[in-house]
PDB file of N, CA and C in Angstrom:
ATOM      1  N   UNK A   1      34.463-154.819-143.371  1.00  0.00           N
ATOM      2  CA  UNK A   1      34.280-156.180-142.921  1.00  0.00           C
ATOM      3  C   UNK A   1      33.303-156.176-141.759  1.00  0.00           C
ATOM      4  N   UNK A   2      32.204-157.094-141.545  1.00  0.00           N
ATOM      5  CA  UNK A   2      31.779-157.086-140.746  1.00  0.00           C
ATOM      6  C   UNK A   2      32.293-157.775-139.117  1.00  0.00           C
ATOM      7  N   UNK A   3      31.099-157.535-137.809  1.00  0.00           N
ATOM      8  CA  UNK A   3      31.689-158.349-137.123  1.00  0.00           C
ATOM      9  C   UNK A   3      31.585-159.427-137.417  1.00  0.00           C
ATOM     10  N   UNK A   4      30.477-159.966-138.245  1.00  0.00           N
ATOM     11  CA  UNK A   4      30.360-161.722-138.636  1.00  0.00           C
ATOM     12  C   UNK A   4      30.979-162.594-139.486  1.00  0.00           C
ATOM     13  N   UNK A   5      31.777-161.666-140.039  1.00  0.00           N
ATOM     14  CA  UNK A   5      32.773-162.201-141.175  1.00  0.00           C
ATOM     15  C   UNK A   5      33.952-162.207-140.684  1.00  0.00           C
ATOM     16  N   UNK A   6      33.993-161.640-139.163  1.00  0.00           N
ATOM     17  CA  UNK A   6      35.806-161.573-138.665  1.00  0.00           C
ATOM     18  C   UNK A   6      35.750-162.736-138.289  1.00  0.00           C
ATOM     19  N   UNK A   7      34.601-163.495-137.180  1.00  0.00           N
ATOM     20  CA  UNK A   7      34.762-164.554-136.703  1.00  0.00           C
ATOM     21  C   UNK A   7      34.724-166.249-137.198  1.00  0.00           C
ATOM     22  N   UNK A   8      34.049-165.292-138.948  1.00  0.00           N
ATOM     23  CA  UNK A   8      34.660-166.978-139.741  1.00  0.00           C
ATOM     24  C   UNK A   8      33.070-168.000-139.720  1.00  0.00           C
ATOM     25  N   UNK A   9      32.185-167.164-139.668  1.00  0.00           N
ATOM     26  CA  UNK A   9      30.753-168.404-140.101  1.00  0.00           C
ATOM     27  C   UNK A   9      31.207-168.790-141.616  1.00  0.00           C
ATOM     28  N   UNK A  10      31.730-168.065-142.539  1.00  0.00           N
ATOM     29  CA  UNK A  10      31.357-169.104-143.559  1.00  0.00           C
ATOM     30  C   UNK A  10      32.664-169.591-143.687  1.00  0.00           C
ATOM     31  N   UNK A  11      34.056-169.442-143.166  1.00  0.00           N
ATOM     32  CA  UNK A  11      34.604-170.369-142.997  1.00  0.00           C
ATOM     33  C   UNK A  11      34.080-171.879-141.956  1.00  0.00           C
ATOM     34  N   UNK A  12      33.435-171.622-141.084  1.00  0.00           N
ATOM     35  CA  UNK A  12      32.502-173.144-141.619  1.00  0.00           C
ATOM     36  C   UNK A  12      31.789-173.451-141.987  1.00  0.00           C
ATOM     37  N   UNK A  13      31.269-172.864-143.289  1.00  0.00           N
ATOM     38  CA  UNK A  13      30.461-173.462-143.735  1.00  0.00           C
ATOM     39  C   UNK A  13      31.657-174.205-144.582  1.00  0.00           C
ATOM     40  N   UNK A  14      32.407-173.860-145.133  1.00  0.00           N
ATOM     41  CA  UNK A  14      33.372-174.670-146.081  1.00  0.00           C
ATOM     42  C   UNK A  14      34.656-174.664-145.355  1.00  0.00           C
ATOM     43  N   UNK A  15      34.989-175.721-144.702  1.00  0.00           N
ATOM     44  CA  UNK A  15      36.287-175.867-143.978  1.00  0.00           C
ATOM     45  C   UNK A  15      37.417-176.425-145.385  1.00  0.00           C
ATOM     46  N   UNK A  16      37.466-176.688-145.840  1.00  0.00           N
ATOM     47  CA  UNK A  16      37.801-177.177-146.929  1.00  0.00           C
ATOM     48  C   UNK A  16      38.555-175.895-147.681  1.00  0.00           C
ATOM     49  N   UNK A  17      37.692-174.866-147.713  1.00  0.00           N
ATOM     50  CA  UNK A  17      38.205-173.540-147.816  1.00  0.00           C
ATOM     51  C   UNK A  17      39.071-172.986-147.129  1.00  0.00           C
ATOM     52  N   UNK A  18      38.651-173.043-145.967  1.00  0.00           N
ATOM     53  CA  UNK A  18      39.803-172.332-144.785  1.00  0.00           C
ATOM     54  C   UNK A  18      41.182-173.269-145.145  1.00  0.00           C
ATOM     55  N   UNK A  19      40.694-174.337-144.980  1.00  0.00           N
ATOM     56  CA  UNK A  19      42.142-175.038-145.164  1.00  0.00           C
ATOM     57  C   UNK A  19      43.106-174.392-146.292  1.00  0.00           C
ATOM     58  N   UNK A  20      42.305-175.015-147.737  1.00  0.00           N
ATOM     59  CA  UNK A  20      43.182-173.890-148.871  1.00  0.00           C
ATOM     60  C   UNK A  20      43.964-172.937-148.902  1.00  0.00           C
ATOM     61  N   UNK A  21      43.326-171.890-148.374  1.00  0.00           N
ATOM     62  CA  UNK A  21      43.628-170.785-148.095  1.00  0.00           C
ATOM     63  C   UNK A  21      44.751-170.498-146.691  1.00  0.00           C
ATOM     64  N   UNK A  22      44.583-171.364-145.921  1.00  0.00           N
ATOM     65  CA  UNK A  22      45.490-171.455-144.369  1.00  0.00           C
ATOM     66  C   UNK A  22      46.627-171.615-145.211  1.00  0.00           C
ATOM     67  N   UNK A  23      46.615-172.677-145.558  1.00  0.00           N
ATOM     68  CA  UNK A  23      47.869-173.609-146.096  1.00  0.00           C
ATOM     69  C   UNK A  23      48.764-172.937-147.411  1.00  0.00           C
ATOM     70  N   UNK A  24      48.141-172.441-148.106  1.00  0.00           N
ATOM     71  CA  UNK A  24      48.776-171.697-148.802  1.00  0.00           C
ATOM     72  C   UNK A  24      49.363-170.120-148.680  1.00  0.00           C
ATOM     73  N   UNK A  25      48.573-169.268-147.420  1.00  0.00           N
ATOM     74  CA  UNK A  25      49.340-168.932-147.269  1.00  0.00           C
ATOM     75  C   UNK A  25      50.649-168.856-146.144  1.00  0.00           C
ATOM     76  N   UNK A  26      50.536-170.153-145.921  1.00  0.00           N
ATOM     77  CA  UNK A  26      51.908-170.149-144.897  1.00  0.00           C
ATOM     78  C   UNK A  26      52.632-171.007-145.985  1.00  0.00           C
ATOM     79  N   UNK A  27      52.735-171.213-147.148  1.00  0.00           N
ATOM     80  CA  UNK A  27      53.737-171.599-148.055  1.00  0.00           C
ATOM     81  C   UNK A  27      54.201-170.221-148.750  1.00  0.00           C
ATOM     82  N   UNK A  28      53.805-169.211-148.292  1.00  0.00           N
ATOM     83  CA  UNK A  28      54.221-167.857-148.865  1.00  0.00           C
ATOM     84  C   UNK A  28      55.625-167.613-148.151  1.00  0.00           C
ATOM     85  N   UNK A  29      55.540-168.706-146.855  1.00  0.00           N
ATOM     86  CA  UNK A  29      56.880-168.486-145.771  1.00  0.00           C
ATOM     87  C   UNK A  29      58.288-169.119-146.923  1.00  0.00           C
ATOM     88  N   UNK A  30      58.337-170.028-148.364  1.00  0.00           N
ATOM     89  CA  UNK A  30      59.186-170.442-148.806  1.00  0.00           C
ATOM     90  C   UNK A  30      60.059-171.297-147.575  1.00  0.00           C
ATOM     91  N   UNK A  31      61.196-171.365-147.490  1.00  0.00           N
ATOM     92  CA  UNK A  31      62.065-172.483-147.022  1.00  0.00           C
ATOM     93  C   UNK A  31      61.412-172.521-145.840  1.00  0.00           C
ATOM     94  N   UNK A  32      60.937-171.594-144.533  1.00  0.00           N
ATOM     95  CA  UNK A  32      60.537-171.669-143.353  1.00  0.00           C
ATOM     96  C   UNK A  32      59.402-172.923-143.205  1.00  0.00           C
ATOM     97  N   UNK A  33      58.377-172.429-144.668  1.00  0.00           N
ATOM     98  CA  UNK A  33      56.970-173.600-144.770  1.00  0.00           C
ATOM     99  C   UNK A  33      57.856-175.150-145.218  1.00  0.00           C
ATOM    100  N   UNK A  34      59.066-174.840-145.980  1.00  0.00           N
ATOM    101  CA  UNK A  34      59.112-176.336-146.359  1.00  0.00           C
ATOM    102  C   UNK A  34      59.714-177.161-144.979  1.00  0.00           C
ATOM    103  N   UNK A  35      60.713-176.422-144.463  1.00  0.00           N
ATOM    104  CA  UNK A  35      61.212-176.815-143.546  1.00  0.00           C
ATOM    105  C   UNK A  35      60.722-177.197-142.595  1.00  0.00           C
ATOM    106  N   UNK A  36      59.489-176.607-142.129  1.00  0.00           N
ATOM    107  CA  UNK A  36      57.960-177.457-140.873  1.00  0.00           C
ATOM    108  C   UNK A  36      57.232-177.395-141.657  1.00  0.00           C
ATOM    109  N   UNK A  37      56.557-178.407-142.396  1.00  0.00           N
ATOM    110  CA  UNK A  37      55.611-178.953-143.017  1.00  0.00           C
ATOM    111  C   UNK A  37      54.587-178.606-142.631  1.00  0.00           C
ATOM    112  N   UNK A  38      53.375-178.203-143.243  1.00  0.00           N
ATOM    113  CA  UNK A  38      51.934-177.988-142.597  1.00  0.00           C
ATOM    114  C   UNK A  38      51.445-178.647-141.595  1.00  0.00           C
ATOM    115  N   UNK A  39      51.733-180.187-141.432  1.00  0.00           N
ATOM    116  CA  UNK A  39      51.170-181.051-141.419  1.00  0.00           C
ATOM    117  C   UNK A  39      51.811-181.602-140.104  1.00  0.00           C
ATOM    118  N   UNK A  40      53.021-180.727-139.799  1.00  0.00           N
ATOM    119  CA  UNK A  40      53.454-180.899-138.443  1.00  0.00           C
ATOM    120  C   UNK A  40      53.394-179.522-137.648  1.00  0.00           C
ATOM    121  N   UNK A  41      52.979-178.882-138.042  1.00  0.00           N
ATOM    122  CA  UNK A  41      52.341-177.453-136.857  1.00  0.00           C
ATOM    123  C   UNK A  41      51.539-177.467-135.986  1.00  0.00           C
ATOM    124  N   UNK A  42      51.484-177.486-134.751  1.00  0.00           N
ATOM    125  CA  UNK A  42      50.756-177.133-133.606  1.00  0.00           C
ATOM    126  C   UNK A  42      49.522-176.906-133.740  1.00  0.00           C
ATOM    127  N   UNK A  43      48.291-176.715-132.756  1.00  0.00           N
ATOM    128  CA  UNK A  43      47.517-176.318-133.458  1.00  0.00           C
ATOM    129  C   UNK A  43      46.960-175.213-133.369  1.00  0.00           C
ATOM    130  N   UNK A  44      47.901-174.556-132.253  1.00  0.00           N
ATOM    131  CA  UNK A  44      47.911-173.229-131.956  1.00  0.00           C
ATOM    132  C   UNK A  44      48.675-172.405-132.909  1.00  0.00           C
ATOM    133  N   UNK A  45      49.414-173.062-133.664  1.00  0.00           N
ATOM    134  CA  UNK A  45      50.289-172.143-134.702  1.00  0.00           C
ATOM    135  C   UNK A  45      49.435-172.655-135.801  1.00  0.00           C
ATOM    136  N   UNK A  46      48.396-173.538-136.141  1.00  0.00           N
ATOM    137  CA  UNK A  46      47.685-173.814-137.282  1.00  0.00           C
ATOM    138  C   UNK A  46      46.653-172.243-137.129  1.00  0.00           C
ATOM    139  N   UNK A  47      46.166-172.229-136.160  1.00  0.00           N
ATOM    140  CA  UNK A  47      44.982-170.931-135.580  1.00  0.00           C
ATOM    141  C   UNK A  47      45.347-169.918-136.123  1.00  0.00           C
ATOM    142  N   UNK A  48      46.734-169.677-136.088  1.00  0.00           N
ATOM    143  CA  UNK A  48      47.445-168.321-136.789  1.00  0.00           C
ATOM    144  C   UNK A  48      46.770-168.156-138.200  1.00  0.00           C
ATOM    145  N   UNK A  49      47.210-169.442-138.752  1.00  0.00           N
ATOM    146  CA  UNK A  49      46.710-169.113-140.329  1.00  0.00           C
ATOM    147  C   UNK A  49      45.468-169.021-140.852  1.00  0.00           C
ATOM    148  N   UNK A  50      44.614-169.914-139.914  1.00  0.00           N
ATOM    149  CA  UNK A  50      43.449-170.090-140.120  1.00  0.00           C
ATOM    150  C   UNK A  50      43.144-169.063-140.084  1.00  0.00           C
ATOM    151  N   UNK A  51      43.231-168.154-138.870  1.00  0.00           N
ATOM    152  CA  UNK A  51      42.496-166.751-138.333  1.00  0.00           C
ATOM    153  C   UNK A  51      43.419-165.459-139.807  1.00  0.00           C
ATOM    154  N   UNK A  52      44.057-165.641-140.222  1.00  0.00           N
ATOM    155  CA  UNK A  52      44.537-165.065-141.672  1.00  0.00           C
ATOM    156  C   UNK A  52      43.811-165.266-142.524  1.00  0.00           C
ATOM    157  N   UNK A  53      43.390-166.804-142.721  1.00  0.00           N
ATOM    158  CA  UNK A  53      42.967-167.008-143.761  1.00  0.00           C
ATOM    159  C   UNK A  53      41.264-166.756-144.073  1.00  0.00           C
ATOM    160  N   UNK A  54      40.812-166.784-142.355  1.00  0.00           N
ATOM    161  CA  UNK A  54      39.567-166.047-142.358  1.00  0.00           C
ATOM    162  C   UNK A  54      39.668-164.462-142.908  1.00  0.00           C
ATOM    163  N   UNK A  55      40.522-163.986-142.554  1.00  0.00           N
ATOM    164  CA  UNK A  55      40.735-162.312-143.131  1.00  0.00           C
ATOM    165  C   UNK A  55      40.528-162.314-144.639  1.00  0.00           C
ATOM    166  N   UNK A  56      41.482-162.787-145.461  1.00  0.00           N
ATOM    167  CA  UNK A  56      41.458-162.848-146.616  1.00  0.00           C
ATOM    168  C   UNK A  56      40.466-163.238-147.081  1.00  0.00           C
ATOM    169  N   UNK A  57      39.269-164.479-146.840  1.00  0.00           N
ATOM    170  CA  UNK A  57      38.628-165.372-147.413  1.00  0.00           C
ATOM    171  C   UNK A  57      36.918-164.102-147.399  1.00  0.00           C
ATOM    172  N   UNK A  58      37.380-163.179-146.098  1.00  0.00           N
ATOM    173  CA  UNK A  58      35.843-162.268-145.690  1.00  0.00           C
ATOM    174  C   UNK A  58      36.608-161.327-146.891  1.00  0.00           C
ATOM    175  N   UNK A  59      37.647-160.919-147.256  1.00  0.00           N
ATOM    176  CA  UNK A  59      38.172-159.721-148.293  1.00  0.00           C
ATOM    177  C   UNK A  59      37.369-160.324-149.621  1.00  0.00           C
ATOM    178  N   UNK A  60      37.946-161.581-150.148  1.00  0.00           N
ATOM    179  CA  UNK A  60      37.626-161.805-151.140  1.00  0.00           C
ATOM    180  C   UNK A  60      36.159-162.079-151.286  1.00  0.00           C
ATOM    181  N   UNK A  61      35.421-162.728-150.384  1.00  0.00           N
ATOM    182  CA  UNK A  61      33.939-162.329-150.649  1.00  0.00           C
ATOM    183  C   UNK A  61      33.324-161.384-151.177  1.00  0.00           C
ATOM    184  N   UNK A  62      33.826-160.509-149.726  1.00  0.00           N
ATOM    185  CA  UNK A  62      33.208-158.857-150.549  1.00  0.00           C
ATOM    186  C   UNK A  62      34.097-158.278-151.617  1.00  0.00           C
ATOM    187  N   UNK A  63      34.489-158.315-152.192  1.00  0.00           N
ATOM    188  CA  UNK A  63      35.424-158.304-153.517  1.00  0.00           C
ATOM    189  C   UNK A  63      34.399-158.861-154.777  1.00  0.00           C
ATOM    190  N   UNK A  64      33.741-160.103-154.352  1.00  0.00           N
ATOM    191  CA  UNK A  64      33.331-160.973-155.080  1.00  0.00           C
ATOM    192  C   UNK A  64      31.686-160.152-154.812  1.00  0.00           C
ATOM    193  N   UNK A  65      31.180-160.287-153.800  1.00  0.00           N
ATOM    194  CA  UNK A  65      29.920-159.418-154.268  1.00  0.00           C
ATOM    195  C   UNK A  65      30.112-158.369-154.347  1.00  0.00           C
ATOM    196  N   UNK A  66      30.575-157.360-154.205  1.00  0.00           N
ATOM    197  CA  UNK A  66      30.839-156.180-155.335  1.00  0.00           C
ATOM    198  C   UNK A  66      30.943-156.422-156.592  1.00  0.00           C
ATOM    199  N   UNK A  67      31.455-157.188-157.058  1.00  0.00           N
ATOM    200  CA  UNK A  67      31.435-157.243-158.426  1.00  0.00           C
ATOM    201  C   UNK A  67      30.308-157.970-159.375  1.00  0.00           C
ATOM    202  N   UNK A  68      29.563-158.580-158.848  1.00  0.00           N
ATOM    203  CA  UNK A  68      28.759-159.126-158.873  1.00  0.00           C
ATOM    204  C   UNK A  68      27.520-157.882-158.717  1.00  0.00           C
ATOM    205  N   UNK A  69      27.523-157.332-158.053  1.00  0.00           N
ATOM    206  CA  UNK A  69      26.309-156.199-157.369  1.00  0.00           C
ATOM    207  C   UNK A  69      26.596-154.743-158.767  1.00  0.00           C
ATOM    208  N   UNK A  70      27.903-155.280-159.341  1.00  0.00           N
ATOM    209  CA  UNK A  70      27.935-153.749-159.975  1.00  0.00           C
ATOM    210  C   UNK A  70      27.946-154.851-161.930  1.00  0.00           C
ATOM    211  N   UNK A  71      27.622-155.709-161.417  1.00  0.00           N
ATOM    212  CA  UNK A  71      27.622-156.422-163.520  1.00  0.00           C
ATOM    213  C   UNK A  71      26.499-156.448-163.174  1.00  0.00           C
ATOM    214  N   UNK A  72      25.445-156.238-162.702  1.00  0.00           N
ATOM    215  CA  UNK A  72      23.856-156.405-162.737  1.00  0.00           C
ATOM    216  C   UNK A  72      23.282-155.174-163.231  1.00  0.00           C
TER     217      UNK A  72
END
């Protein structure tokens, strides 16, 4: 991973993404996520996921151009 992919540029380029990805995985919490709703979390406890969901979102990129770099 790079350093530029830890800090999430192309999570803005598509916030829309980050969201997706935030939000779903703090529904991985089952009763904990239903029980505080997304939509009532802090937004310091929103940062948590976001900054997760930047992790995952820089994994699956490079996941995605690798595979891409090796069908050519």
């Amino acid at each position: 991973m790079t350093a530029e992919s830890e800090t999430g540029p192309d999570a803005a380029a598509d916030p829309d993404r980050r969201e997706r990805y935030a939000t779903a995985l703090y529904a991985t919490l089952g009763f904990s996520a239903e029980r505080h709703p997304w939509a009532t979390l802090s937004p310091a406890r929103r940062e948590v996921w976001y900054t997760r969901a930047d992790a995952v979102i820089a994994v699956a990129d490079e996941e995605i151009a690798e595979a891409l770099r090796t069908s050519r």
